[in-house]
PDB file of N, CA and C in Angstrom:
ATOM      1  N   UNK A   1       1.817  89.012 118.348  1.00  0.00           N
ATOM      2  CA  UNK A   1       2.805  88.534 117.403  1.00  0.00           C
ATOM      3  C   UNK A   1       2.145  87.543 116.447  1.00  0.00           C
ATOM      4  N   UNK A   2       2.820  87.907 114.989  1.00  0.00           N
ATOM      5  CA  UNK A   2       1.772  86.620 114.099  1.00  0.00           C
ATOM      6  C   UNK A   2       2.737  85.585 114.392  1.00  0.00           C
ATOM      7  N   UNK A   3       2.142  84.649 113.683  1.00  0.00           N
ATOM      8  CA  UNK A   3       2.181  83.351 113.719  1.00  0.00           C
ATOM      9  C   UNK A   3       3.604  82.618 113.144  1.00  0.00           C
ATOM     10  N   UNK A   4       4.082  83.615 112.122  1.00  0.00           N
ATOM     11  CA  UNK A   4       5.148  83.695 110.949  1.00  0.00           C
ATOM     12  C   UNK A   4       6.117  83.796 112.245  1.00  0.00           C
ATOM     13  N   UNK A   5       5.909  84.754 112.657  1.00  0.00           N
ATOM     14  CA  UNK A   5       7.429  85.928 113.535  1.00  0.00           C
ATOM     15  C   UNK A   5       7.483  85.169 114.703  1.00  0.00           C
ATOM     16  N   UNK A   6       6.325  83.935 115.170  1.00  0.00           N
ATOM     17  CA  UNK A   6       6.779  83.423 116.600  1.00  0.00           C
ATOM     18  C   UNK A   6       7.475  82.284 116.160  1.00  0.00           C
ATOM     19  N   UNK A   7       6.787  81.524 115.041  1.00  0.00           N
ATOM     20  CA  UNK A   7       7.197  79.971 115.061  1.00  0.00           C
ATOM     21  C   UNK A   7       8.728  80.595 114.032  1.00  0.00           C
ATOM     22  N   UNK A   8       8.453  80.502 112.852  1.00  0.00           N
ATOM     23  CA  UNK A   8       9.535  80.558 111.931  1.00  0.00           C
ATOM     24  C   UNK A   8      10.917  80.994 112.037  1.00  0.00           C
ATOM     25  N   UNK A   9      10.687  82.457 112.658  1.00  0.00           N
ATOM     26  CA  UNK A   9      11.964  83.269 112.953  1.00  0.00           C
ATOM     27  C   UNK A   9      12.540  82.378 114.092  1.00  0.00           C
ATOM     28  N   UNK A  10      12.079  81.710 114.832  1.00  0.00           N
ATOM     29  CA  UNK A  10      12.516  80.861 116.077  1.00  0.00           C
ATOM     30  C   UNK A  10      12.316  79.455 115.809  1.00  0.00           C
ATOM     31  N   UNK A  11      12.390  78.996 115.303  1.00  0.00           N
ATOM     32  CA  UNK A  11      12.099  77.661 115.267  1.00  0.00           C
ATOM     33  C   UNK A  11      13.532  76.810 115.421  1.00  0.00           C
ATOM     34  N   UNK A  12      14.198  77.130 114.616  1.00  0.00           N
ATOM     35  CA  UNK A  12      15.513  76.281 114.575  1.00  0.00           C
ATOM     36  C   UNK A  12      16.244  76.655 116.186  1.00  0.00           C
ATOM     37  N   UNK A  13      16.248  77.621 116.799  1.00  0.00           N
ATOM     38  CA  UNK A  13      16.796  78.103 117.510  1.00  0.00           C
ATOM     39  C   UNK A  13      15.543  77.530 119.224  1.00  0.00           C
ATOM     40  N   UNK A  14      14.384  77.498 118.333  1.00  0.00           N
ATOM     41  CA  UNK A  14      13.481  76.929 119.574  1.00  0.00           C
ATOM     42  C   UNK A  14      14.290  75.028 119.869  1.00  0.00           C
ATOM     43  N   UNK A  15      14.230  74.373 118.629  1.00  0.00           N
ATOM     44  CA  UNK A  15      14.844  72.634 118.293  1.00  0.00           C
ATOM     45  C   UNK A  15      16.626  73.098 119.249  1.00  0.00           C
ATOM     46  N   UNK A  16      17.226  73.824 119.194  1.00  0.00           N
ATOM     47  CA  UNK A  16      18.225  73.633 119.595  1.00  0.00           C
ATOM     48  C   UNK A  16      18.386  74.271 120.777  1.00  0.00           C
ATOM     49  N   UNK A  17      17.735  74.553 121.120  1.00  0.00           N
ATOM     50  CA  UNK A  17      17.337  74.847 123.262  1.00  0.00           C
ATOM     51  C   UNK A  17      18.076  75.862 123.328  1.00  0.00           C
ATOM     52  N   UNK A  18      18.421  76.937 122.345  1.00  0.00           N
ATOM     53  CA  UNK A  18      19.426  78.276 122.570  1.00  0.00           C
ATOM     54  C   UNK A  18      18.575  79.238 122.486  1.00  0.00           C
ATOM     55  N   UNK A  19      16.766  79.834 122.580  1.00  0.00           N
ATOM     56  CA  UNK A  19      16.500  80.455 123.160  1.00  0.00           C
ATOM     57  C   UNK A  19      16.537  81.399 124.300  1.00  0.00           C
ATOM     58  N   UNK A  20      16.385  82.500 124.556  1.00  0.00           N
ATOM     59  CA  UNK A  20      16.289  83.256 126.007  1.00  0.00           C
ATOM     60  C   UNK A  20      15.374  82.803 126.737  1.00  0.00           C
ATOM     61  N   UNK A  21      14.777  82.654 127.563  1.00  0.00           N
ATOM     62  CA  UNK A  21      13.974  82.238 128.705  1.00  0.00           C
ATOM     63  C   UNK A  21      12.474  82.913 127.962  1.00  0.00           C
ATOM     64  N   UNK A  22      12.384  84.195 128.117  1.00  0.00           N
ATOM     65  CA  UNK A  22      11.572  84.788 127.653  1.00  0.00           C
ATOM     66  C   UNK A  22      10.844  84.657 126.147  1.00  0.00           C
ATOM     67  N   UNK A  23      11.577  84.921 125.418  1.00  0.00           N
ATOM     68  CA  UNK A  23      11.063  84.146 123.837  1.00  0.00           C
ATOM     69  C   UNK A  23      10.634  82.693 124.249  1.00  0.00           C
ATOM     70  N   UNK A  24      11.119  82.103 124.963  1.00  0.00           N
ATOM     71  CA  UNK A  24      10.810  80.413 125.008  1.00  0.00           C
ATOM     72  C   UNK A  24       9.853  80.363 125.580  1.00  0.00           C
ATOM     73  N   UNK A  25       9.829  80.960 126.512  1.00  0.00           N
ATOM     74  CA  UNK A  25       8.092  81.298 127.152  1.00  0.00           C
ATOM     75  C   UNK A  25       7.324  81.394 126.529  1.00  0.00           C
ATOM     76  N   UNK A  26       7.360  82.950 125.935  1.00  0.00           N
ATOM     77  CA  UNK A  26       6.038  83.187 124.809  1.00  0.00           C
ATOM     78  C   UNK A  26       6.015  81.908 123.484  1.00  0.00           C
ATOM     79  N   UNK A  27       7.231  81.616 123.607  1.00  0.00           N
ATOM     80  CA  UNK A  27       6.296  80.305 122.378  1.00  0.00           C
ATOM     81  C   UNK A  27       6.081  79.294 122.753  1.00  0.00           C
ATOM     82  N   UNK A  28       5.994  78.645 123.930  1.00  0.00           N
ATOM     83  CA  UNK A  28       5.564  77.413 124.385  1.00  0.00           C
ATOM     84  C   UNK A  28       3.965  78.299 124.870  1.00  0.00           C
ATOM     85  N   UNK A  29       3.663  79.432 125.096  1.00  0.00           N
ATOM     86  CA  UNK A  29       2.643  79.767 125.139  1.00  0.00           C
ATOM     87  C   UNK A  29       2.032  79.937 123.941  1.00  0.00           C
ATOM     88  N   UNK A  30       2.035  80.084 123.086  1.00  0.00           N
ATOM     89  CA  UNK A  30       2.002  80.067 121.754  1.00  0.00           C
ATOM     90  C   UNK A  30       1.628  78.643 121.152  1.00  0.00           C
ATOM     91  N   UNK A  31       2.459  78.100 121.530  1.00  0.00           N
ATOM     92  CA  UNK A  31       2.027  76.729 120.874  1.00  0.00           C
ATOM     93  C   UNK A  31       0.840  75.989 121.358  1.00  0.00           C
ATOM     94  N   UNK A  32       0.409  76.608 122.507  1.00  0.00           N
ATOM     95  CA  UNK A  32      -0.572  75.803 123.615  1.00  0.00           C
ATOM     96  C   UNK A  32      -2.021  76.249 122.720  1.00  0.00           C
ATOM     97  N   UNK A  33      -1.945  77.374 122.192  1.00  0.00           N
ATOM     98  CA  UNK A  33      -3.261  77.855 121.949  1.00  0.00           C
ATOM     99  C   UNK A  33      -3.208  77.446 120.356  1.00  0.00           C
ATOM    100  N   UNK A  34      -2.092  77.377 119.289  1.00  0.00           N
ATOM    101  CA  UNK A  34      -1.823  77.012 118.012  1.00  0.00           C
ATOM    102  C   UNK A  34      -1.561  76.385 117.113  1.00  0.00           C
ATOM    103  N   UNK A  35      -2.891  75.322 116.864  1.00  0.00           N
ATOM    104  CA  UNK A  35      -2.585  74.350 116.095  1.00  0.00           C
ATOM    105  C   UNK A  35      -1.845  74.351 114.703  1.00  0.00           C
ATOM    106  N   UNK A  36      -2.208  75.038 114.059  1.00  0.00           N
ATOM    107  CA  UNK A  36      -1.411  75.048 112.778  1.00  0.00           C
ATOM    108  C   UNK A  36       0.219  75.416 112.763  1.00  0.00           C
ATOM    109  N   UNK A  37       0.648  76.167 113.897  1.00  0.00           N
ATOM    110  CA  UNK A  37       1.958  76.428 114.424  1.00  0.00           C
ATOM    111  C   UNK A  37       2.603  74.715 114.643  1.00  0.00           C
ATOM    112  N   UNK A  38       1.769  74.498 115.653  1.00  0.00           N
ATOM    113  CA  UNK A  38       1.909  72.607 116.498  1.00  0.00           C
ATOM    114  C   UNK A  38       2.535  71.793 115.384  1.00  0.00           C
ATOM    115  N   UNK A  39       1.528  71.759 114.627  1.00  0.00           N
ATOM    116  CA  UNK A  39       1.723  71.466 113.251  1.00  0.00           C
ATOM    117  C   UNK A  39       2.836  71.452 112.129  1.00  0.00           C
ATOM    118  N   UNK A  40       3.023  72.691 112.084  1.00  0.00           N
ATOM    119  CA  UNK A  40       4.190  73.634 111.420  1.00  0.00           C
ATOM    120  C   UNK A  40       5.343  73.004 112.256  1.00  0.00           C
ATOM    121  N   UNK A  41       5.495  72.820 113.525  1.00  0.00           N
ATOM    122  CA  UNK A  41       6.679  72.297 114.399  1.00  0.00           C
ATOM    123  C   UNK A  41       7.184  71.151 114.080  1.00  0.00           C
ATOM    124  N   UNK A  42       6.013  70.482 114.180  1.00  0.00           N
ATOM    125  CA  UNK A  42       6.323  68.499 114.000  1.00  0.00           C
ATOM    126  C   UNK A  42       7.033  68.514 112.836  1.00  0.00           C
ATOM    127  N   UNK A  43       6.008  69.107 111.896  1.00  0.00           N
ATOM    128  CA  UNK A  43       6.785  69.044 110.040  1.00  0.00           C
ATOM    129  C   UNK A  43       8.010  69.455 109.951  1.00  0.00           C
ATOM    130  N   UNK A  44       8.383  70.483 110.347  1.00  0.00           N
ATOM    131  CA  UNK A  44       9.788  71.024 110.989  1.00  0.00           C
ATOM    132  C   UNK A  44      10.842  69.820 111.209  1.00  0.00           C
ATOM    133  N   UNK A  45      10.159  68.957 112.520  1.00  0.00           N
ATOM    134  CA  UNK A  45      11.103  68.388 113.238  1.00  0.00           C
ATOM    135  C   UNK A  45      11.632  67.142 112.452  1.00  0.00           C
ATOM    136  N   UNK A  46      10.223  66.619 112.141  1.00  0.00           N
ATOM    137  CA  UNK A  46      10.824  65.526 111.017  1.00  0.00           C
ATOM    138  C   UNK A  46      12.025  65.567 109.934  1.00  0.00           C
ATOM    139  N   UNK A  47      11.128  66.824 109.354  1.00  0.00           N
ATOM    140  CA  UNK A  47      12.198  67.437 108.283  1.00  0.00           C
ATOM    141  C   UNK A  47      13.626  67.396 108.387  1.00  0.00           C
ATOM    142  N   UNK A  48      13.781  68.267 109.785  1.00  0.00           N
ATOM    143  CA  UNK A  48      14.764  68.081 110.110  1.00  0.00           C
ATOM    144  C   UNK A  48      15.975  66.558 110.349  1.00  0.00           C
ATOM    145  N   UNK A  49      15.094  65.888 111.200  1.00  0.00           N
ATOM    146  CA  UNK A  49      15.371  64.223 111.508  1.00  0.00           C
ATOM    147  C   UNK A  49      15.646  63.842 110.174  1.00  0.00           C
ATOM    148  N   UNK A  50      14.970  63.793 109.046  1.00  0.00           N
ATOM    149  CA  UNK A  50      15.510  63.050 108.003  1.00  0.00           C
ATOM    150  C   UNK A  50      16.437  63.378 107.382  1.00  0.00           C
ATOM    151  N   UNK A  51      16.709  64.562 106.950  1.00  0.00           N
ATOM    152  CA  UNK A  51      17.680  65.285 106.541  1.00  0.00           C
ATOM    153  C   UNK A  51      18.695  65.185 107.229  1.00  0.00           C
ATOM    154  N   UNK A  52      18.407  65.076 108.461  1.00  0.00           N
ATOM    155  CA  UNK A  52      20.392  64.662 109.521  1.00  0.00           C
ATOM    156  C   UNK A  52      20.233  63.061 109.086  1.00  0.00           C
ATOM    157  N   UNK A  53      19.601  62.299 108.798  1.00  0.00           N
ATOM    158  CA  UNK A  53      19.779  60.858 108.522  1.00  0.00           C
ATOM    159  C   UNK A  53      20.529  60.977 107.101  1.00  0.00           C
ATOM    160  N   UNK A  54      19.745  61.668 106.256  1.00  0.00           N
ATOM    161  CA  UNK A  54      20.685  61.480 105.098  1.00  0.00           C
ATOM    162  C   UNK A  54      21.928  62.000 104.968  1.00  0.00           C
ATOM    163  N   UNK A  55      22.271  62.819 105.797  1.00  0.00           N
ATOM    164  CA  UNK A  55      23.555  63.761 105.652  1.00  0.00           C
ATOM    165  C   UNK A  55      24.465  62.425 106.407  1.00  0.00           C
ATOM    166  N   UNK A  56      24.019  61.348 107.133  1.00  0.00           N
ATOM    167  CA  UNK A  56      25.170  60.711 107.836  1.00  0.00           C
ATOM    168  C   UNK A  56      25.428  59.641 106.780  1.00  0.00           C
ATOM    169  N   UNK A  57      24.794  59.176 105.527  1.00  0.00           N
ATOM    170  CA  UNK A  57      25.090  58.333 104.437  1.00  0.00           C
ATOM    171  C   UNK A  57      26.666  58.585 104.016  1.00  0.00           C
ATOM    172  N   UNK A  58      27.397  57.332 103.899  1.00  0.00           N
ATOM    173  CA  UNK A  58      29.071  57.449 103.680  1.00  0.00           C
ATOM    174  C   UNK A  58      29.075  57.756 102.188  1.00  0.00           C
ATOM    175  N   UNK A  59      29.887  58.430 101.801  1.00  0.00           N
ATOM    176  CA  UNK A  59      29.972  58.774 100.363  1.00  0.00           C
ATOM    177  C   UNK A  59      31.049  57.628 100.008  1.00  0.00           C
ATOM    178  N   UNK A  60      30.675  57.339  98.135  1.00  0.00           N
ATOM    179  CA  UNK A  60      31.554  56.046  98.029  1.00  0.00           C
ATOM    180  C   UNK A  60      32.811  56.927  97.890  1.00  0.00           C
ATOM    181  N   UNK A  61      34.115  55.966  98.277  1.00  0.00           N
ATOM    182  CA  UNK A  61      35.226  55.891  98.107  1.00  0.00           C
ATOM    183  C   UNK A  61      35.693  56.659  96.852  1.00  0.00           C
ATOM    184  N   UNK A  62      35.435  55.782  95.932  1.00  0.00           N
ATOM    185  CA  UNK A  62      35.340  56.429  94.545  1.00  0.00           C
ATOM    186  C   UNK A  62      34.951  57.888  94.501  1.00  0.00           C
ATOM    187  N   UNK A  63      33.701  57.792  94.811  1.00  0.00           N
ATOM    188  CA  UNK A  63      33.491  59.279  94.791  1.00  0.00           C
ATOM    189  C   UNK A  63      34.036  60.869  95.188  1.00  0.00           C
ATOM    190  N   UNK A  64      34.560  60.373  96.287  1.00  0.00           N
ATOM    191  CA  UNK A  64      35.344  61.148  96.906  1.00  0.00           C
ATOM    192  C   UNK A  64      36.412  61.311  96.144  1.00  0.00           C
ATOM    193  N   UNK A  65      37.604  59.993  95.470  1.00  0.00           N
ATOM    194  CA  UNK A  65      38.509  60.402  95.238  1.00  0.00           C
ATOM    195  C   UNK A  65      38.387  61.606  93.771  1.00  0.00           C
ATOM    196  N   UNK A  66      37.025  61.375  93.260  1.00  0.00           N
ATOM    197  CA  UNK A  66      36.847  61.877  92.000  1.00  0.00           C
ATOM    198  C   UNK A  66      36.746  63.435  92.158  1.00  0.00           C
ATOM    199  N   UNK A  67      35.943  63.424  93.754  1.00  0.00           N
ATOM    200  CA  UNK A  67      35.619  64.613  93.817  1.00  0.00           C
ATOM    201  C   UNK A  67      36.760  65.535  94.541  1.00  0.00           C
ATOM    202  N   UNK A  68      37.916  64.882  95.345  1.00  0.00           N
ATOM    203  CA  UNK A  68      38.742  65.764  95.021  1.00  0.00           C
ATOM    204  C   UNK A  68      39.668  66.072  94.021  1.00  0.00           C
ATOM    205  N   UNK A  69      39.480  65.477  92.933  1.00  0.00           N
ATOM    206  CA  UNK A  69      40.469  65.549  91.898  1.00  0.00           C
ATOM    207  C   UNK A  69      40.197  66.585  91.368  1.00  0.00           C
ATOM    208  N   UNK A  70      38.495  66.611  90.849  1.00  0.00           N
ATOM    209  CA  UNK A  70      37.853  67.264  90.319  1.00  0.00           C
ATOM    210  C   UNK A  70      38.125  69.120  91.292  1.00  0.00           C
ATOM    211  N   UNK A  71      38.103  69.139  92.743  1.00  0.00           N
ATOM    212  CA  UNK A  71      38.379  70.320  93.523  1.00  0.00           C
ATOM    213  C   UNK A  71      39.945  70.825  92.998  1.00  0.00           C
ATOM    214  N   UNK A  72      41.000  70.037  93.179  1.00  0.00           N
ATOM    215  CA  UNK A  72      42.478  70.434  92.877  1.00  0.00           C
ATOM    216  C   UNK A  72      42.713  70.755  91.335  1.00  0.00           C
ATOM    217  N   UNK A  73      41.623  70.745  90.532  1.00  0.00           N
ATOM    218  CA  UNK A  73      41.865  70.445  89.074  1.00  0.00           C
ATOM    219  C   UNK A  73      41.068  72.283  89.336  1.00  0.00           C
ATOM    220  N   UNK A  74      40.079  72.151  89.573  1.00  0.00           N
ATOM    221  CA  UNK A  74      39.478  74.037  90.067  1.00  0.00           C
ATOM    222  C   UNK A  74      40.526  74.939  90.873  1.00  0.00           C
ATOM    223  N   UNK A  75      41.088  74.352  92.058  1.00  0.00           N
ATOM    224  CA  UNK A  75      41.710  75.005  92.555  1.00  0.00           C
ATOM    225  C   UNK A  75      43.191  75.508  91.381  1.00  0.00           C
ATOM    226  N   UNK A  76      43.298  74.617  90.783  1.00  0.00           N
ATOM    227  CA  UNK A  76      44.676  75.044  89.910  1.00  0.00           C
ATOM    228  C   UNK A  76      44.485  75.541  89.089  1.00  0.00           C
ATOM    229  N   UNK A  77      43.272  75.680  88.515  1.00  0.00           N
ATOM    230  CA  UNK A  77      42.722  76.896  87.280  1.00  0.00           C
ATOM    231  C   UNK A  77      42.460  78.106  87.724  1.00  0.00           C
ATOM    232  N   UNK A  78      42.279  78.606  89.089  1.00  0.00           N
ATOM    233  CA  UNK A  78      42.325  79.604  89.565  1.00  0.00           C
ATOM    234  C   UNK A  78      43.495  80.471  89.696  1.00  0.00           C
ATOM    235  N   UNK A  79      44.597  79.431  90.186  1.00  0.00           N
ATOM    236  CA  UNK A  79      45.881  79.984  89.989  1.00  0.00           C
ATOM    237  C   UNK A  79      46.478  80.937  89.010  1.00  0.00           C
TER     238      UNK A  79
END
């Protein structure tokens, strides 16, 4: 299996422990022998980590109210 089809296609699904036994196998075997994969993971994980940090930032007040005005003002032009 290349390198693409073990880490990539599985990766998000490797971070969230919902693998089969078997796929999880072969890529923790995988990773043992694959640095640039290893690699590819960490960058991954961070990525990930920061991106859930910024997604928990409170949106201002204001903003919100603007932005649903701005949604009900779309939704009623659809009508």
């Amino acid at each position: 299996m290349l390198c693409k089809e073990m880490i990539m296609d599985f990766l998000a699904d490797y971070l969230d422990g919902t693998l089969s036994s078997d796929i999880l196998a072969d890529l923790e075997r995988h990773l043992q022998d694959c640095t640039p994969c290893v690699a590819y993971l960490n960058t991954y994980k961070k990525t990930r980590d920061l991106t859930g940090q910024a997604a928990r930032v409170e949106m201002p007040e204001e903003m919100k109210v603007r932005l649903r005005e701005f949604l009900l003002k779309q939704l009623a032009k659809g009508r």
